[in-house]
Protein backbone atom coordinates (compact mmCIF):
# COMPACT_ATOMS: atom_id res chain seq x y z
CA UNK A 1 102.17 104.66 100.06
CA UNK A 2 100.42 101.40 98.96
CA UNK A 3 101.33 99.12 95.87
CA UNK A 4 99.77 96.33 94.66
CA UNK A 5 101.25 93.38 92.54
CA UNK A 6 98.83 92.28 89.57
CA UNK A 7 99.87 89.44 88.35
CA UNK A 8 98.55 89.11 84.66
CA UNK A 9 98.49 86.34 82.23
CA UNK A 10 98.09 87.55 78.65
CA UNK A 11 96.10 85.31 76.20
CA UNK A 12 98.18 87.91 73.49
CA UNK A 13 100.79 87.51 71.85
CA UNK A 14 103.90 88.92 72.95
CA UNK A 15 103.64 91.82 70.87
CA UNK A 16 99.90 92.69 70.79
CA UNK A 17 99.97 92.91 74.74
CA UNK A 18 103.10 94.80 73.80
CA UNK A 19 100.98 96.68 71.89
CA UNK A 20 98.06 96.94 74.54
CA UNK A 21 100.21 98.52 77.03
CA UNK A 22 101.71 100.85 74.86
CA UNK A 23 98.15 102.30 74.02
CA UNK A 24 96.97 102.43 77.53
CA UNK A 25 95.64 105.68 78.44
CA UNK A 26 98.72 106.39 81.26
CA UNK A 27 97.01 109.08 83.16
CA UNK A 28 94.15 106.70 84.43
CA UNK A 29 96.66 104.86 86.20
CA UNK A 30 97.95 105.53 90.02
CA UNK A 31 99.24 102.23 90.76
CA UNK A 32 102.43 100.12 90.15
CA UNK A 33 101.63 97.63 87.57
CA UNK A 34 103.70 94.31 87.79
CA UNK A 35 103.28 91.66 85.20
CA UNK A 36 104.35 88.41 83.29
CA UNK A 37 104.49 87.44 79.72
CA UNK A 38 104.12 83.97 79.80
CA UNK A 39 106.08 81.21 78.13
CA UNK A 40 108.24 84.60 77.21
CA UNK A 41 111.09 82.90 76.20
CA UNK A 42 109.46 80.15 74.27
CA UNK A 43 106.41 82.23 72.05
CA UNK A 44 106.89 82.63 68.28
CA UNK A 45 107.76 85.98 68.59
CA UNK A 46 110.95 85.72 71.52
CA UNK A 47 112.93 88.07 69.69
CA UNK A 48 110.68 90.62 71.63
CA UNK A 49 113.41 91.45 73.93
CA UNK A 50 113.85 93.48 77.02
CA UNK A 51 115.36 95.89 75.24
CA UNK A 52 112.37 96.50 73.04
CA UNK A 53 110.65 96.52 76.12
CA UNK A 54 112.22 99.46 78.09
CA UNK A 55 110.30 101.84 75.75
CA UNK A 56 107.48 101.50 78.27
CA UNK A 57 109.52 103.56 80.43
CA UNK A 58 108.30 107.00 81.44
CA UNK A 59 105.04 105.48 80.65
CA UNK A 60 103.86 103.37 83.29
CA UNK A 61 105.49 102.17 86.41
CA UNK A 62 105.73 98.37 85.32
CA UNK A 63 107.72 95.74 85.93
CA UNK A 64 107.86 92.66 82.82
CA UNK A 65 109.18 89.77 84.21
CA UNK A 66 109.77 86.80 81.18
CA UNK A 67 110.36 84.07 83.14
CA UNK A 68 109.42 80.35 81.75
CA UNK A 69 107.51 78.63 83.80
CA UNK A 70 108.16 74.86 83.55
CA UNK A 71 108.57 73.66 87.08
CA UNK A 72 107.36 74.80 90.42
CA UNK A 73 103.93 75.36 90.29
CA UNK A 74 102.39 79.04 90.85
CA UNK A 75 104.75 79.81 93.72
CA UNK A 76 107.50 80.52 90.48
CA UNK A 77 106.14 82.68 88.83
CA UNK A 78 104.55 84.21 92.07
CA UNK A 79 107.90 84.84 93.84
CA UNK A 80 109.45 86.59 90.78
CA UNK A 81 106.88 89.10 90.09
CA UNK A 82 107.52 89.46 93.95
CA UNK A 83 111.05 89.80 94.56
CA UNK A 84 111.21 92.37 91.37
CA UNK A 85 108.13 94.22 91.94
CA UNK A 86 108.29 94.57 96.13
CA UNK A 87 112.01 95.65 95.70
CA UNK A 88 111.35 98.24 93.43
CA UNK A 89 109.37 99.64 96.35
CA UNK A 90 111.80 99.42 99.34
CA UNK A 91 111.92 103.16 99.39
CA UNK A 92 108.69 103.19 101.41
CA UNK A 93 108.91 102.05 104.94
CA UNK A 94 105.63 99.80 104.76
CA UNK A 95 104.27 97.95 101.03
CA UNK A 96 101.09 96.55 101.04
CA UNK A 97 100.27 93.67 98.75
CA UNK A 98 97.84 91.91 97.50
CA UNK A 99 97.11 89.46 94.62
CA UNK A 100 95.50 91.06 91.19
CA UNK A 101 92.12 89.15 91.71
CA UNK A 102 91.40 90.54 95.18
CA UNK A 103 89.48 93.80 95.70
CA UNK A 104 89.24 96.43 99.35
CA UNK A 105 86.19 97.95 99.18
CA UNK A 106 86.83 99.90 102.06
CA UNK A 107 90.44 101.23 101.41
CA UNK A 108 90.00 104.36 103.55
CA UNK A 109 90.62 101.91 106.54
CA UNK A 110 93.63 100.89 105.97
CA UNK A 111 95.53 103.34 108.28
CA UNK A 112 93.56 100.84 110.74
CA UNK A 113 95.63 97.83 109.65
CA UNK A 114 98.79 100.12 109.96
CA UNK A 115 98.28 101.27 113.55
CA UNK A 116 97.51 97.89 114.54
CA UNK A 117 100.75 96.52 113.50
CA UNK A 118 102.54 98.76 116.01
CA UNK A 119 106.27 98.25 115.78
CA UNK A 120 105.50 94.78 114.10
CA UNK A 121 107.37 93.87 110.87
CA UNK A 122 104.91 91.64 109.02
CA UNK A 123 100.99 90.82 108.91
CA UNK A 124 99.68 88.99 106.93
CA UNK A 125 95.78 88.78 106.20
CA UNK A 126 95.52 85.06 107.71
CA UNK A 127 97.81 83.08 109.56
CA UNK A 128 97.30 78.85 110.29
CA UNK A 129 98.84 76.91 113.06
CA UNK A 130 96.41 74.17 112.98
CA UNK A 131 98.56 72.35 110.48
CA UNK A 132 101.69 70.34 110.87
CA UNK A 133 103.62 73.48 109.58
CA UNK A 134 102.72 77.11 110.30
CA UNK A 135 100.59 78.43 106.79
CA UNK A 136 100.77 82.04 105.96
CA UNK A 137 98.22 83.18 103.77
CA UNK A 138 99.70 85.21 100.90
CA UNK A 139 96.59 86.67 99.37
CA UNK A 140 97.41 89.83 101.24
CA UNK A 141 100.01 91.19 103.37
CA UNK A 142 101.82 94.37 104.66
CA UNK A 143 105.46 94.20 105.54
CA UNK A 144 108.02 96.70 106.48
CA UNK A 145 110.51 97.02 103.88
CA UNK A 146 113.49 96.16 104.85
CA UNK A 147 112.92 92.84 105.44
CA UNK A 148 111.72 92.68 102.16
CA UNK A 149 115.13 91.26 100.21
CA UNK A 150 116.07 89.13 103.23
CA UNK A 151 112.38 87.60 103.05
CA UNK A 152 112.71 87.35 98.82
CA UNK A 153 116.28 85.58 99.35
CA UNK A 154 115.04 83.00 101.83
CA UNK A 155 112.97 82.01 99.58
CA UNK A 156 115.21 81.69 96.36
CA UNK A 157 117.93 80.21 98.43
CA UNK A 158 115.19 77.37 98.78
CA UNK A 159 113.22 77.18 95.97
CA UNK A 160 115.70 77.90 92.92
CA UNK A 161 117.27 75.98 90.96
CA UNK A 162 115.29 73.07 90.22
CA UNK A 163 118.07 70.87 92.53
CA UNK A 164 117.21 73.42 95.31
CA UNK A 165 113.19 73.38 94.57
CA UNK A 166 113.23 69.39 94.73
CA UNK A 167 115.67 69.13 98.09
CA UNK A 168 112.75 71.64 99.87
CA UNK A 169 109.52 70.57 98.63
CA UNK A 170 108.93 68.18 100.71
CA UNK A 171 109.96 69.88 103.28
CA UNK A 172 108.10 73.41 102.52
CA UNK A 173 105.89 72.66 99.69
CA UNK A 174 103.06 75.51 99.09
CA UNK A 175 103.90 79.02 98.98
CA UNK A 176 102.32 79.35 102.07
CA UNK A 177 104.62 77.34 103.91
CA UNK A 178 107.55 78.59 102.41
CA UNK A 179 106.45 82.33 103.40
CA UNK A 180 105.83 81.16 107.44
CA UNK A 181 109.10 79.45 107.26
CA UNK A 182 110.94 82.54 106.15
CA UNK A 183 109.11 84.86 108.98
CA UNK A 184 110.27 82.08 111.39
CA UNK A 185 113.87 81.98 110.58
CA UNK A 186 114.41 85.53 110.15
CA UNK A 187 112.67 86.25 112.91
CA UNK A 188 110.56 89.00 112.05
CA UNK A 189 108.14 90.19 114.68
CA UNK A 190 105.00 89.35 113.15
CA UNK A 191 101.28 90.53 113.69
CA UNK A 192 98.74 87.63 113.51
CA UNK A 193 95.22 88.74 112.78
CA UNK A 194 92.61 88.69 115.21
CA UNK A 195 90.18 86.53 112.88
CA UNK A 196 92.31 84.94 110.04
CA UNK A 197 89.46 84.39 106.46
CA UNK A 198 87.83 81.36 106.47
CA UNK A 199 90.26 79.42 104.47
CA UNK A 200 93.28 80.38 101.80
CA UNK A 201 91.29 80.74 98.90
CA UNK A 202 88.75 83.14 100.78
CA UNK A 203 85.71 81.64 99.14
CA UNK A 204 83.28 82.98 101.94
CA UNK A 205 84.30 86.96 102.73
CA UNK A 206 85.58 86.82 106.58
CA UNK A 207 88.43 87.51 109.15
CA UNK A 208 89.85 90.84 110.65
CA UNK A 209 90.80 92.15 107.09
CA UNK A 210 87.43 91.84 105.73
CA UNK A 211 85.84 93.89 108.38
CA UNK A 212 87.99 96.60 108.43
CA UNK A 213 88.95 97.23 105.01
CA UNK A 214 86.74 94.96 103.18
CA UNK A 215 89.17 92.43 102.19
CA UNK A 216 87.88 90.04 98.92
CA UNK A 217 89.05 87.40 96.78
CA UNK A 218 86.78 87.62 93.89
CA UNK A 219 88.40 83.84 92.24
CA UNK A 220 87.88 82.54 95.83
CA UNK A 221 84.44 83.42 95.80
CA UNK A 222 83.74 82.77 92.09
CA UNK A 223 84.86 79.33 92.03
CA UNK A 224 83.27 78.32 95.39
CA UNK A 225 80.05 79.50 93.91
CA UNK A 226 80.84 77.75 91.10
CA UNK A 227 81.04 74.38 93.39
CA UNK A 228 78.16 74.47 95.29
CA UNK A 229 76.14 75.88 92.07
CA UNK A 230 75.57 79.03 93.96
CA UNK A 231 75.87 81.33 91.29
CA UNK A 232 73.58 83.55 93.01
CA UNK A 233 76.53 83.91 96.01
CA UNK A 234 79.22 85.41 93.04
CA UNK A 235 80.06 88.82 93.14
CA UNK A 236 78.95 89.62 89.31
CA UNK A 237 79.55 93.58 89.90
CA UNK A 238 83.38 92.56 90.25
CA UNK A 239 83.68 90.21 87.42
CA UNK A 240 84.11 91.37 83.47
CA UNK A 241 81.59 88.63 82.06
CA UNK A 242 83.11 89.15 78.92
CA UNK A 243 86.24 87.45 79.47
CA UNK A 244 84.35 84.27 81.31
């Protein structure tokens, strides 16, 4: 059983994405939808509450997480639409994730990726120990479930609050530091990848994942064609040119 975390950021209002989901043809879908409203708490219309909300239920499996984000960078939002969403899932002895703007175009092949863990307990698609602290790139990953709360609470217990997130950032910084740090001190057995991608954003398609299930980060690519004025280089047949 796979499941993917999409993390979405509506340019709706609260209730016409409200509305958008609700009119979603439900039978098309097959995967676990996780997603953020953002500034939630803040928009015009707050008084959208959870509540309201739950009617989604029996619908769609979907997580709405309406969490502010005023401090913290990416890696706030990122970890809450991760400790919700991978939770949810702990009944599965592996969950595979990957960020909303990647793509596998060879998905078949991912039993590979499984067997080649062994009895390992995380593997993540790229792994750096060129820097001063050990990177883990969090594009992608698979991880055995039940290290999946201890992993999500070493990283709350050192990114939230705010007193918490400003004693460790120097310390930990960028989500992938923070992720390393947590397979270190927990001590999971972890599975490095043969090749790791060519860098964290995965602007040039590469490494062990890429070959065996086709691994992509479409933004990666995008904006490094962007860059070097390569437009030729983007992958147009992922990309919905009518939201660029």
């Amino acid at each position: 059983m796979t499941a993917i975390a999409f993390p979405v950021r509506s340019l709706l209002s609260n209730g016409e994405f409200l509305d958008l989901l609700l009119n979603l043809d439900m039978s098309t879908v097959q995967t676990w939808f996780v997603s953020r409203i953002v500034k939630f708490a803040n928009s015009p219309d707050s008084n959208l509450g959870i509540g309201t909300l739950s009617i989604l239920r029996g619908l769609i499996d979907n997580f709405l997480i309406s969490k502010h984000q005023d401090w913290g960078g990416v890696i706030f939002p990122y970890f809450w639409m991760l400790k919700f969403g991978l939770q949810s899932l702990s009944m599965y002895e592996y969950v595979y994730h990957a960020n909303g703007d990647c793509v596998v175009e060879r998905p078949e092949n991912i039993s590979i990726l499984l067997e080649s863990m062994g009895d390992s307990d995380f593997y993540p698609i790229g792994w750096d120990e060129t820097q001063s602290k050990p990177m883990c790139n969090t594009t992608g990953f698979i991880i055995r479930s039940k290290w999946i709360q201890p992993m999500m609470q070493h990283i709350q217990d050192h990114l939230i609050p705010f007193e918490v997130y400003e004693k460790y950032s120097a310390k930990l910084g960028s989500g992938e530091v923070r992720f390393a740090q947590a397979v270190i001190d927990l001590g999971l057995k972890l599975k490095k990848p043969e090749r790791s991608p060519f860098n964290l954003q995965l602007s040039t398609p590469g490494g062990t994942w890429y070959e065996t299930i086709g691994f992509r980060h479409i933004h990666g690519e995008y904006k490094d064609g962007l860059s070097k004025t390569n437009i030729g280089g983007i992958p147009w047949q992922y990309i919905d040119q009518r939201y660029l």
